[in-house]
N, C-alpha and C. Protein backbone atom coordinates (compact mmCIF):
# COMPACT_ATOMS: atom_id res chain seq x y z
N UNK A 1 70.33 98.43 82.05
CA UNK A 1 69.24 97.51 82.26
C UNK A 1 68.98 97.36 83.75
N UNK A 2 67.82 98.12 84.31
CA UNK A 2 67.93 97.85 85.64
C UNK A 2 66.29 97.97 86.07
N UNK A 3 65.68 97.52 87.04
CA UNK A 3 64.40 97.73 87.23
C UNK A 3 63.82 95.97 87.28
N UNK A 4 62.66 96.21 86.98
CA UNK A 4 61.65 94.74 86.83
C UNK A 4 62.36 94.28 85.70
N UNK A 5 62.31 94.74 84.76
CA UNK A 5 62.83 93.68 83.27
C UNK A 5 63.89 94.56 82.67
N UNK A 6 64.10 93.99 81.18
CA UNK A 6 65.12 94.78 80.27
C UNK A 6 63.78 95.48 79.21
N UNK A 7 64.50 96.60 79.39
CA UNK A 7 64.00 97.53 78.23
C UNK A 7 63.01 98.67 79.06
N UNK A 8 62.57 98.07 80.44
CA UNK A 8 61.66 99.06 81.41
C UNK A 8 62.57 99.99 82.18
N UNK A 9 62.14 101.42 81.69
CA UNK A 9 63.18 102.64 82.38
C UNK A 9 62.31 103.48 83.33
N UNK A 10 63.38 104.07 83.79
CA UNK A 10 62.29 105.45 84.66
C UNK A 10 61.36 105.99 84.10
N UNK A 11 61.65 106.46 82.64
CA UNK A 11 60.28 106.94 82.09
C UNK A 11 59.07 105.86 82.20
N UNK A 12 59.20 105.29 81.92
CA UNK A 12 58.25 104.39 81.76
C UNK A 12 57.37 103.55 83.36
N UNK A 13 58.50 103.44 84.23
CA UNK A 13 57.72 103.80 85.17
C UNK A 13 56.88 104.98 86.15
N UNK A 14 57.28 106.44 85.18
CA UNK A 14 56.50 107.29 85.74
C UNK A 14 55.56 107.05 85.12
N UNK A 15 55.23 106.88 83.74
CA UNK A 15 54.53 106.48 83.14
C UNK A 15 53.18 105.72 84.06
N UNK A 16 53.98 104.32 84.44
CA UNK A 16 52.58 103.27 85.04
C UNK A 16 52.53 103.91 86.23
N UNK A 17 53.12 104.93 87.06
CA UNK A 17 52.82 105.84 87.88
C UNK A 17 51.19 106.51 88.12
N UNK A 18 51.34 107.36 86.80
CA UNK A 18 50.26 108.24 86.62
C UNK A 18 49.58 107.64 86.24
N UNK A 19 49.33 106.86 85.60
CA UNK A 19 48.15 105.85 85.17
C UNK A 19 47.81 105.06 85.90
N UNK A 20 48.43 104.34 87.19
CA UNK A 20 48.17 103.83 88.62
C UNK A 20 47.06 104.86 89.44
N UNK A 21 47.90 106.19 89.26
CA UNK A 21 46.86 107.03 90.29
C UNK A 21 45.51 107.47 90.29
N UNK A 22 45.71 107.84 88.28
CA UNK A 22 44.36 107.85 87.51
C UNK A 22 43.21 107.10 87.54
N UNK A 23 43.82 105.79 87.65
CA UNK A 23 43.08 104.71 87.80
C UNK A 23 42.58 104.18 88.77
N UNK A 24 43.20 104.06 90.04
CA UNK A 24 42.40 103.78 91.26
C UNK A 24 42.72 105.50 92.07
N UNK A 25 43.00 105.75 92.13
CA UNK A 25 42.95 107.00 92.77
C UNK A 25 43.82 107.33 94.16
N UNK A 26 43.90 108.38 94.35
CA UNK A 26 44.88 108.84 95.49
C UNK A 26 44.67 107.86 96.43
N UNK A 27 43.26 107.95 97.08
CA UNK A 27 42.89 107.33 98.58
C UNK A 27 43.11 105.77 98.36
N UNK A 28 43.08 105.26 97.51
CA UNK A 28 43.51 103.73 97.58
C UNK A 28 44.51 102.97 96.99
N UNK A 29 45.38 104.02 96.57
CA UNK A 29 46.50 103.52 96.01
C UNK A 29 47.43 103.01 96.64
N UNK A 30 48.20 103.82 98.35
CA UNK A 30 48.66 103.10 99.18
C UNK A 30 47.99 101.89 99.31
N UNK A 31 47.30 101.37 99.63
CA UNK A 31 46.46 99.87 100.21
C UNK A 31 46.68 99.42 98.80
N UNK A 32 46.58 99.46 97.53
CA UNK A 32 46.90 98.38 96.50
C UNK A 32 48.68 98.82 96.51
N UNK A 33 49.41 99.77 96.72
CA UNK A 33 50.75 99.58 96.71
C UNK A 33 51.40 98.62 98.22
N UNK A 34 50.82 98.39 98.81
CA UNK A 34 51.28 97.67 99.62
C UNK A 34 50.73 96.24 99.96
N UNK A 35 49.55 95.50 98.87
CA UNK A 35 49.19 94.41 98.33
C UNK A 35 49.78 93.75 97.65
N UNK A 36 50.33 95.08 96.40
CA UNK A 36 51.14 94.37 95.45
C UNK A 36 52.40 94.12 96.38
N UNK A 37 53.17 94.99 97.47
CA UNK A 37 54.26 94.76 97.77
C UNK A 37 54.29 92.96 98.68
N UNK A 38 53.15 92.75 99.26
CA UNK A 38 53.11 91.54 99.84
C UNK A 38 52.98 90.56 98.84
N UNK A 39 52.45 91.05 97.64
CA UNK A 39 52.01 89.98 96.43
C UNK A 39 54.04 89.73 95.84
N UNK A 40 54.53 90.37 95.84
CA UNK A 40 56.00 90.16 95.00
C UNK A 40 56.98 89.72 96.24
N UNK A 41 56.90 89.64 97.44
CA UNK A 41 57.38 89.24 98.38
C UNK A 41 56.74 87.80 98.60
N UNK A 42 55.68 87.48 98.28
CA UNK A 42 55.07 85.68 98.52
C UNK A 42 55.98 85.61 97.16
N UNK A 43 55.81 86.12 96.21
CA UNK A 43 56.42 85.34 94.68
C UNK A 43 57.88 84.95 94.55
N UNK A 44 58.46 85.89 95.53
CA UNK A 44 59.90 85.98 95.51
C UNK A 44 60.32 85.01 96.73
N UNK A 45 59.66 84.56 97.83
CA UNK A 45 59.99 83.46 98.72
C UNK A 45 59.55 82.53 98.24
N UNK A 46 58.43 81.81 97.11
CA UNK A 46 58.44 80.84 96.49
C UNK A 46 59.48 80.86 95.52
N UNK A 47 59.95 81.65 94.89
CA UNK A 47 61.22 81.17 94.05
C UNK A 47 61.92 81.06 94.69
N UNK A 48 62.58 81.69 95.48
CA UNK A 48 63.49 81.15 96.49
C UNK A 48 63.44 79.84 97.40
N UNK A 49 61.96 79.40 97.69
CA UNK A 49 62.28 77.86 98.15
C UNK A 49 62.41 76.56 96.55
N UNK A 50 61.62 77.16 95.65
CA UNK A 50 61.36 76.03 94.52
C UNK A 50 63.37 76.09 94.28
N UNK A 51 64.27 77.30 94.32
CA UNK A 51 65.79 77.44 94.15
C UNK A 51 66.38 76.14 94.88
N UNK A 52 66.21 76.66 96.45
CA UNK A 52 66.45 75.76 97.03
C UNK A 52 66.40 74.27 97.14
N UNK A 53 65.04 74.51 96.97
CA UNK A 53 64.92 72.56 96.91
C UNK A 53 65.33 72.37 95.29
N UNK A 54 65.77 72.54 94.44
CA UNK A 54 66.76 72.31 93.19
C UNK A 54 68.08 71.86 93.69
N UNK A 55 68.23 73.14 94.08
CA UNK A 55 70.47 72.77 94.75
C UNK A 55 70.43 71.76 95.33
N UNK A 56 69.09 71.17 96.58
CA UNK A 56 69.22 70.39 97.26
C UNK A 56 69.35 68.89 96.13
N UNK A 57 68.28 68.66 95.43
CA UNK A 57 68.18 67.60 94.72
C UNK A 57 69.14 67.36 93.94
N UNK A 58 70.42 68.39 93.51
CA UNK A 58 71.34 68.64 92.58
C UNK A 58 72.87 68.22 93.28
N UNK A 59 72.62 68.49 95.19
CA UNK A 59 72.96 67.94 96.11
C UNK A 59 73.32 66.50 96.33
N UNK A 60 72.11 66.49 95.96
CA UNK A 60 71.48 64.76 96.69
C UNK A 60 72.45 63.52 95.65
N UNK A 61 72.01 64.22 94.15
CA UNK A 61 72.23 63.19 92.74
C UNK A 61 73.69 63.23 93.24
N UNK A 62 74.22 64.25 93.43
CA UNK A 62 75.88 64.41 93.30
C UNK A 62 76.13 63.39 94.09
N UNK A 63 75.61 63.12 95.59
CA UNK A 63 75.76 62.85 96.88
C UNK A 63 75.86 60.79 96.05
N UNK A 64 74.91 60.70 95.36
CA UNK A 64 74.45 59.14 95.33
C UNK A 64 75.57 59.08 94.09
N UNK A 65 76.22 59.78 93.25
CA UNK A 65 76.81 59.59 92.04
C UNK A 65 78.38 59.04 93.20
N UNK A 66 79.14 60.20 94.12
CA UNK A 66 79.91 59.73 94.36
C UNK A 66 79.92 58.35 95.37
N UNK A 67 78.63 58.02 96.09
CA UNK A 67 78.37 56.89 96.64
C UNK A 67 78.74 55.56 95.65
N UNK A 68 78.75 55.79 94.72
CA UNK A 68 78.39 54.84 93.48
C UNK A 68 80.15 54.51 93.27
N UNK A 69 80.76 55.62 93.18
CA UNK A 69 81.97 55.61 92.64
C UNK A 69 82.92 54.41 94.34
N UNK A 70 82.68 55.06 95.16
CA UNK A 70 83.03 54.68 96.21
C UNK A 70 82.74 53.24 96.40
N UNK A 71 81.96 52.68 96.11
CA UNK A 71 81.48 51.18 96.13
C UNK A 71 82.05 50.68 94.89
N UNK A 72 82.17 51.32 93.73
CA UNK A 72 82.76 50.08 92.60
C UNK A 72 84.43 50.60 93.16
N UNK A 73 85.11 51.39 93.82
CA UNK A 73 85.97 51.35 94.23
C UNK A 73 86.70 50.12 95.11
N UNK A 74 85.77 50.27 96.57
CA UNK A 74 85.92 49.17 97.42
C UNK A 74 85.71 47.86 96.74
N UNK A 75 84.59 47.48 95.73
CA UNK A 75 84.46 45.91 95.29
C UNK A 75 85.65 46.21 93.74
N UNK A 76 86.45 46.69 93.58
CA UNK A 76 87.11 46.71 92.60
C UNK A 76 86.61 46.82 90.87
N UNK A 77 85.29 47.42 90.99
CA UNK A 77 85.06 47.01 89.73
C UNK A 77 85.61 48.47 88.79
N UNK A 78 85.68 48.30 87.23
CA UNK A 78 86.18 48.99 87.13
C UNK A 78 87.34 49.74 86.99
N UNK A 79 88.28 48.26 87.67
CA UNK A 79 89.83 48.89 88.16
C UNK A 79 90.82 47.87 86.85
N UNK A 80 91.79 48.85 86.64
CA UNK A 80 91.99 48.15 85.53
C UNK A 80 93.72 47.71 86.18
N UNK A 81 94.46 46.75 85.63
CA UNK A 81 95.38 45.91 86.49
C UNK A 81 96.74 47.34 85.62
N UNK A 82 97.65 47.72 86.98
CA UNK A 82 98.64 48.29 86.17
C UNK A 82 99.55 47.87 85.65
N UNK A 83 99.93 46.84 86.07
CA UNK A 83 101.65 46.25 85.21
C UNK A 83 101.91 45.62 86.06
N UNK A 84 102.91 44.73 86.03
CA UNK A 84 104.05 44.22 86.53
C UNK A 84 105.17 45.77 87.20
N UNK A 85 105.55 46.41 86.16
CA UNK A 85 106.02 47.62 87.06
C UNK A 85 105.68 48.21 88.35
N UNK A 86 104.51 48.75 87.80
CA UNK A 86 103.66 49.18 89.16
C UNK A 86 103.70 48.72 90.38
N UNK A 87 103.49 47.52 90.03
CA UNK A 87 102.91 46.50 91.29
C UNK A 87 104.96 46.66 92.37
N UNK A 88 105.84 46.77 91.58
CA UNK A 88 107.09 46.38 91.62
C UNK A 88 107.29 47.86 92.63
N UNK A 89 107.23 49.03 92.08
CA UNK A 89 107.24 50.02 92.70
C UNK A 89 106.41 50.54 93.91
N UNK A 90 105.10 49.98 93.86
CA UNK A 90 104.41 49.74 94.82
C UNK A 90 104.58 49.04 96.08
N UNK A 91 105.54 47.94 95.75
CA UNK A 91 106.42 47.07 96.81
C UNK A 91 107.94 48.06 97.81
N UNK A 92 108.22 48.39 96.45
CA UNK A 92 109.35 49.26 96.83
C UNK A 92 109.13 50.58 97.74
N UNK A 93 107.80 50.57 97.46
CA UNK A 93 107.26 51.87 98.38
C UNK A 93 107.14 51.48 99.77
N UNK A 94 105.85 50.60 100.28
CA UNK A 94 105.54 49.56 100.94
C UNK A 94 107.09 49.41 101.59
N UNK A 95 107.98 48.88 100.92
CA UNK A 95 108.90 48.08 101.66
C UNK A 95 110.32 49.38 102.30
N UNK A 96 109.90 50.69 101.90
CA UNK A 96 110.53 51.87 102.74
C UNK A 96 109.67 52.34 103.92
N UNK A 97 108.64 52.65 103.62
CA UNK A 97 107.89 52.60 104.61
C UNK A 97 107.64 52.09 106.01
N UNK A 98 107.88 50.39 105.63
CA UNK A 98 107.54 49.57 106.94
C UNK A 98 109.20 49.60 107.45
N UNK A 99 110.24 49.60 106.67
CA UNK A 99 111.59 49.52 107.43
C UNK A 99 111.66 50.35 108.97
N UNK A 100 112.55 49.64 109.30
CA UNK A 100 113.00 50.45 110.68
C UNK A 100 113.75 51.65 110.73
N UNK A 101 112.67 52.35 111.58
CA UNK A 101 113.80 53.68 111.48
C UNK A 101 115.50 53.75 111.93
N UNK A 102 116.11 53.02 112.74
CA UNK A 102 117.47 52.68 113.14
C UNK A 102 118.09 52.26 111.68
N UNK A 103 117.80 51.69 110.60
CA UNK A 103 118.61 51.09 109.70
C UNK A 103 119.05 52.42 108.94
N UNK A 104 120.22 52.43 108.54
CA UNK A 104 120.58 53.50 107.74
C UNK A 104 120.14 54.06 106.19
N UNK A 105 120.34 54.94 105.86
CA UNK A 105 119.61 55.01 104.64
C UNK A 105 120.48 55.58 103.66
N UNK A 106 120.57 54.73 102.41
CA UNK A 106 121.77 54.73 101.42
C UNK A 106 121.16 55.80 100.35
N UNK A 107 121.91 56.80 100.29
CA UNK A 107 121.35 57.66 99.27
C UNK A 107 122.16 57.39 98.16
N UNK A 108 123.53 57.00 97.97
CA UNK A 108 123.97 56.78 96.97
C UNK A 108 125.10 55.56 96.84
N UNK A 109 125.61 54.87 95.62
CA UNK A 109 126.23 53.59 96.03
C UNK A 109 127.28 53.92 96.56
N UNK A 110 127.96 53.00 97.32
CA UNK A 110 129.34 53.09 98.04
C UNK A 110 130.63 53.56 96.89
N UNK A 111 130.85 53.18 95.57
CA UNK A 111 131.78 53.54 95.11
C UNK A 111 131.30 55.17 94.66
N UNK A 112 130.53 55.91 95.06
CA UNK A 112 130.11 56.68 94.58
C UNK A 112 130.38 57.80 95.79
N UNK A 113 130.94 56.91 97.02
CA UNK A 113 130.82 57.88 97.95
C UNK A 113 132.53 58.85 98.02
N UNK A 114 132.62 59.99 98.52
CA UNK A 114 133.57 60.55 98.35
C UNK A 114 135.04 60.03 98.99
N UNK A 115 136.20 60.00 99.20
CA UNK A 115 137.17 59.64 99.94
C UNK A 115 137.48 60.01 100.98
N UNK A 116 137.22 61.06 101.55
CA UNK A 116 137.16 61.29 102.84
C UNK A 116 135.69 62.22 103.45
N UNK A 117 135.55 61.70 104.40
CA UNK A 117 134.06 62.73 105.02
C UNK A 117 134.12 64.33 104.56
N UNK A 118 132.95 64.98 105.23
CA UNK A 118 133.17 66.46 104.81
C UNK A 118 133.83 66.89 106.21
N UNK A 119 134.44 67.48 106.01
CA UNK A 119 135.16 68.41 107.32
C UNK A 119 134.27 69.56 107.13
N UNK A 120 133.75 69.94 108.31
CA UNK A 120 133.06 71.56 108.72
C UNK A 120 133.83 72.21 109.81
N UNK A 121 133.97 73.37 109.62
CA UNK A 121 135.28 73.87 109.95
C UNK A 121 134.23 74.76 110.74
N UNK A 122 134.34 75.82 112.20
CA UNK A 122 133.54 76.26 112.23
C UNK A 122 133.55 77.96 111.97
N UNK A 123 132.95 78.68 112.06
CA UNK A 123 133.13 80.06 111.52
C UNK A 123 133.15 80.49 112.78
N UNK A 124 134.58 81.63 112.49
CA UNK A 124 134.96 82.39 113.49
C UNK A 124 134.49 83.20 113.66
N UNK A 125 134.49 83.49 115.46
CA UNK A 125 133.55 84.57 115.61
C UNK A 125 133.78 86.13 116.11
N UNK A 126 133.58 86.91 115.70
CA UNK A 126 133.84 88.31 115.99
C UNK A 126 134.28 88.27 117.32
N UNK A 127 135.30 88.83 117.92
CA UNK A 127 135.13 89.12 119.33
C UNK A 127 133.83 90.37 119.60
N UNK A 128 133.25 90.48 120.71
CA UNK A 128 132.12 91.30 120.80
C UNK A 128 132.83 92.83 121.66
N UNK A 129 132.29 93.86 121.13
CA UNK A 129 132.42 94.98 121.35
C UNK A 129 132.76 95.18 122.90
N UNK A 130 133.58 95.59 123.65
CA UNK A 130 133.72 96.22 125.22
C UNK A 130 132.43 97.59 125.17
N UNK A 131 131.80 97.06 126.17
CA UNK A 131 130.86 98.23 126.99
C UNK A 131 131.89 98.82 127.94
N UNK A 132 131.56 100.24 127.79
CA UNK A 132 132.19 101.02 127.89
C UNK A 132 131.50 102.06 128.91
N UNK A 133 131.94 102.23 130.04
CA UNK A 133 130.73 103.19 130.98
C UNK A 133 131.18 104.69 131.11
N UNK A 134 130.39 105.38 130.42
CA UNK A 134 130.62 106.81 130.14
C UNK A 134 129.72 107.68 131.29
N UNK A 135 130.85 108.40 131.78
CA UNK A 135 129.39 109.25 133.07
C UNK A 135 129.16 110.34 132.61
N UNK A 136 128.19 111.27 133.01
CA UNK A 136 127.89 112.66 132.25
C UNK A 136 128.80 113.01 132.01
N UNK A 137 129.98 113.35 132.91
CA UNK A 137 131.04 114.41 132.56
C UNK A 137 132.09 114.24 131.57
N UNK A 138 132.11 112.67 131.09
CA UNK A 138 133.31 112.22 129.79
C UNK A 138 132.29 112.00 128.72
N UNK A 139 131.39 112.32 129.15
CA UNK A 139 130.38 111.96 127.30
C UNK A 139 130.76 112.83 126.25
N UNK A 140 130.45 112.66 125.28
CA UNK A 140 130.81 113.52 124.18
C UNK A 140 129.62 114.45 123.48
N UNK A 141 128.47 114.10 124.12
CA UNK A 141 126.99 114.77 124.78
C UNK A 141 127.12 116.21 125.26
N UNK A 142 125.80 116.62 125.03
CA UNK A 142 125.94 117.62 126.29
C UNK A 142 125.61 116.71 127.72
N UNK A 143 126.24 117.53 128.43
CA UNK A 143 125.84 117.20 129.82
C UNK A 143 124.42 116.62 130.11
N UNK A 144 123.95 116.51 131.26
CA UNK A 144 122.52 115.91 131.54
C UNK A 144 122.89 116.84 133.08
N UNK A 145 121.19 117.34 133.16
CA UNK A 145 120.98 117.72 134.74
C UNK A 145 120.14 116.57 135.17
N UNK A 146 120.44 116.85 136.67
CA UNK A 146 119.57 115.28 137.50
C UNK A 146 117.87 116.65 138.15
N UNK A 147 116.76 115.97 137.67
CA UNK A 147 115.99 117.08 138.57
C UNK A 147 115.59 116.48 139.95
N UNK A 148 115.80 118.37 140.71
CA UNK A 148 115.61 117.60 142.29
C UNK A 148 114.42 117.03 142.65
N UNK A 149 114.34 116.24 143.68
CA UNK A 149 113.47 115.66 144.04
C UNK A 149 112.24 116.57 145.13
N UNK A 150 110.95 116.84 143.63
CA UNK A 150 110.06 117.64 144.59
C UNK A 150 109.11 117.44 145.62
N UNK A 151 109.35 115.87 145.30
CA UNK A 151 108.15 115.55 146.74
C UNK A 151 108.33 114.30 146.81
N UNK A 152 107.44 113.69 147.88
CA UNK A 152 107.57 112.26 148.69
C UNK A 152 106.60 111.71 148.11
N UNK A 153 106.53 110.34 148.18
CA UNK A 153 105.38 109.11 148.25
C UNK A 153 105.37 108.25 149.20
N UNK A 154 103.91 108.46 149.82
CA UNK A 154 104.28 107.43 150.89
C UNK A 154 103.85 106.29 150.07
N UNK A 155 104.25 104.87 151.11
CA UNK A 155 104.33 103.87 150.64
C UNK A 155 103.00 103.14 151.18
N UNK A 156 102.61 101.95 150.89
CA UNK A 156 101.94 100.97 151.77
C UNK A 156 102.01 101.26 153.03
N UNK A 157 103.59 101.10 153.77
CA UNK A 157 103.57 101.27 154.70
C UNK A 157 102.84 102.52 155.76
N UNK A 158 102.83 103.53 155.18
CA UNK A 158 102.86 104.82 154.80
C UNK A 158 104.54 105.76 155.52
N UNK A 159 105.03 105.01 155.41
CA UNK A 159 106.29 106.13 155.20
C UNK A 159 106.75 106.64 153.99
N UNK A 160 107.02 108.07 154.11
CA UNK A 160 107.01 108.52 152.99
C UNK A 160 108.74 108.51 152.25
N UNK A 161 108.61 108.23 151.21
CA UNK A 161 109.87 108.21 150.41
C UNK A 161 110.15 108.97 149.34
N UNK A 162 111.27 109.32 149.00
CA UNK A 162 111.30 110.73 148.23
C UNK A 162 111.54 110.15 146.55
N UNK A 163 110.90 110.96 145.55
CA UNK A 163 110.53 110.32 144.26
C UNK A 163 112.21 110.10 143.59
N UNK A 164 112.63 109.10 143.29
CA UNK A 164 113.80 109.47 142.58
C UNK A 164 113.86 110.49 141.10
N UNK A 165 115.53 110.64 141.31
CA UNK A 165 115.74 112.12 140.15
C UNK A 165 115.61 110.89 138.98
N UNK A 166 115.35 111.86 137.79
CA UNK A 166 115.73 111.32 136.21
C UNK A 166 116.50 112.73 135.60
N UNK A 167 117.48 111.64 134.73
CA UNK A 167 117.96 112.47 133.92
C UNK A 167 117.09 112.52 132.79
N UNK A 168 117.55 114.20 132.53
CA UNK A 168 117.36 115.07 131.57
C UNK A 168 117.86 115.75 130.63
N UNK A 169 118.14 114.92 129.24
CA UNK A 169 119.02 115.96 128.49
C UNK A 169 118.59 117.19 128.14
N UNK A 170 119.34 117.83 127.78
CA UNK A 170 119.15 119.41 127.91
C UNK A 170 119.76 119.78 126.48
């Protein structure tokens, strides 16, 4: 299903093709194909604003529905009383809250607490590996050549200084 509607196919628009051309003819068919193209481009930016101003108004209702909710909120209407519980736990909330942070905080009753503290013992630690300085000649490597130094750089100053060697394994 693809095109202007359902059920209209390619055939069928070669169809209003040739019967387009038949009908007004070669020389004026561009100028009505590009009438109609301005004619479905006005039709298609009026649906697109009549869209718009919908969402907006669909916007708006939403906008005044939760206004509504928000005001019988603040004047209480609507609100239905929870219990005696509630209100109790609500205090209990309230009344952790505002405490001072310095006062301690009992997670469980005193006969409940263990007989002696926890001891943390601490974990021993590996001694760490000795670095060990190996020169070319005790490595277990091949050797390394140093390359000589083929030329100078001068400096800022401009004295010239000679490039240092790098090793090179081989």
């Amino acid at each position: 299903m693809g095109g202007l509607g359902p059920g209209i196919g390619g055939g069928e628009y070669l169809v209003i093709a040739v019967v387009a051309l038949l009908v007004v003819g070669p020389e004026r068919l561009p100028l009505l194909l590009r009438k109609l193209g301005k004619l479905v481009a006005k039709a298609r930016g009026m649906a697109n604003e009549f869209r718009s101003s919908f969402d907006e108004m669909a916007r708006q209702s939403e906008l005044d529905e939760l206004r509504k909710e928000v005001q019988a909120l603040r004047t209480g209407q609507g609100m239905v009383p929870l219990g005696a519980e509630a209100d109790a736990a609500f205090r209990e909330i309230r009344d952790d809250l505002n405490r001072p942070l310095d006062q301690p905080v009992m997670l469980a009753a005193p006969d409940e607490w263990p007989d002696s503290p926890p001891v943390m013992t601490p974990l021993e630690a590996e001694p760490a590996p000795k670095a060990k300085a190996i020169s070319a000649t005790k490595s277990r490597k091949a050797p390394t050549k140093t390359a000589a130094p083929a030329a100078s750089i001068k400096t800022a100053s401009g004295k010239a200084r000679p490039i240092r060697a790098k090793k090179v394994d081989l």
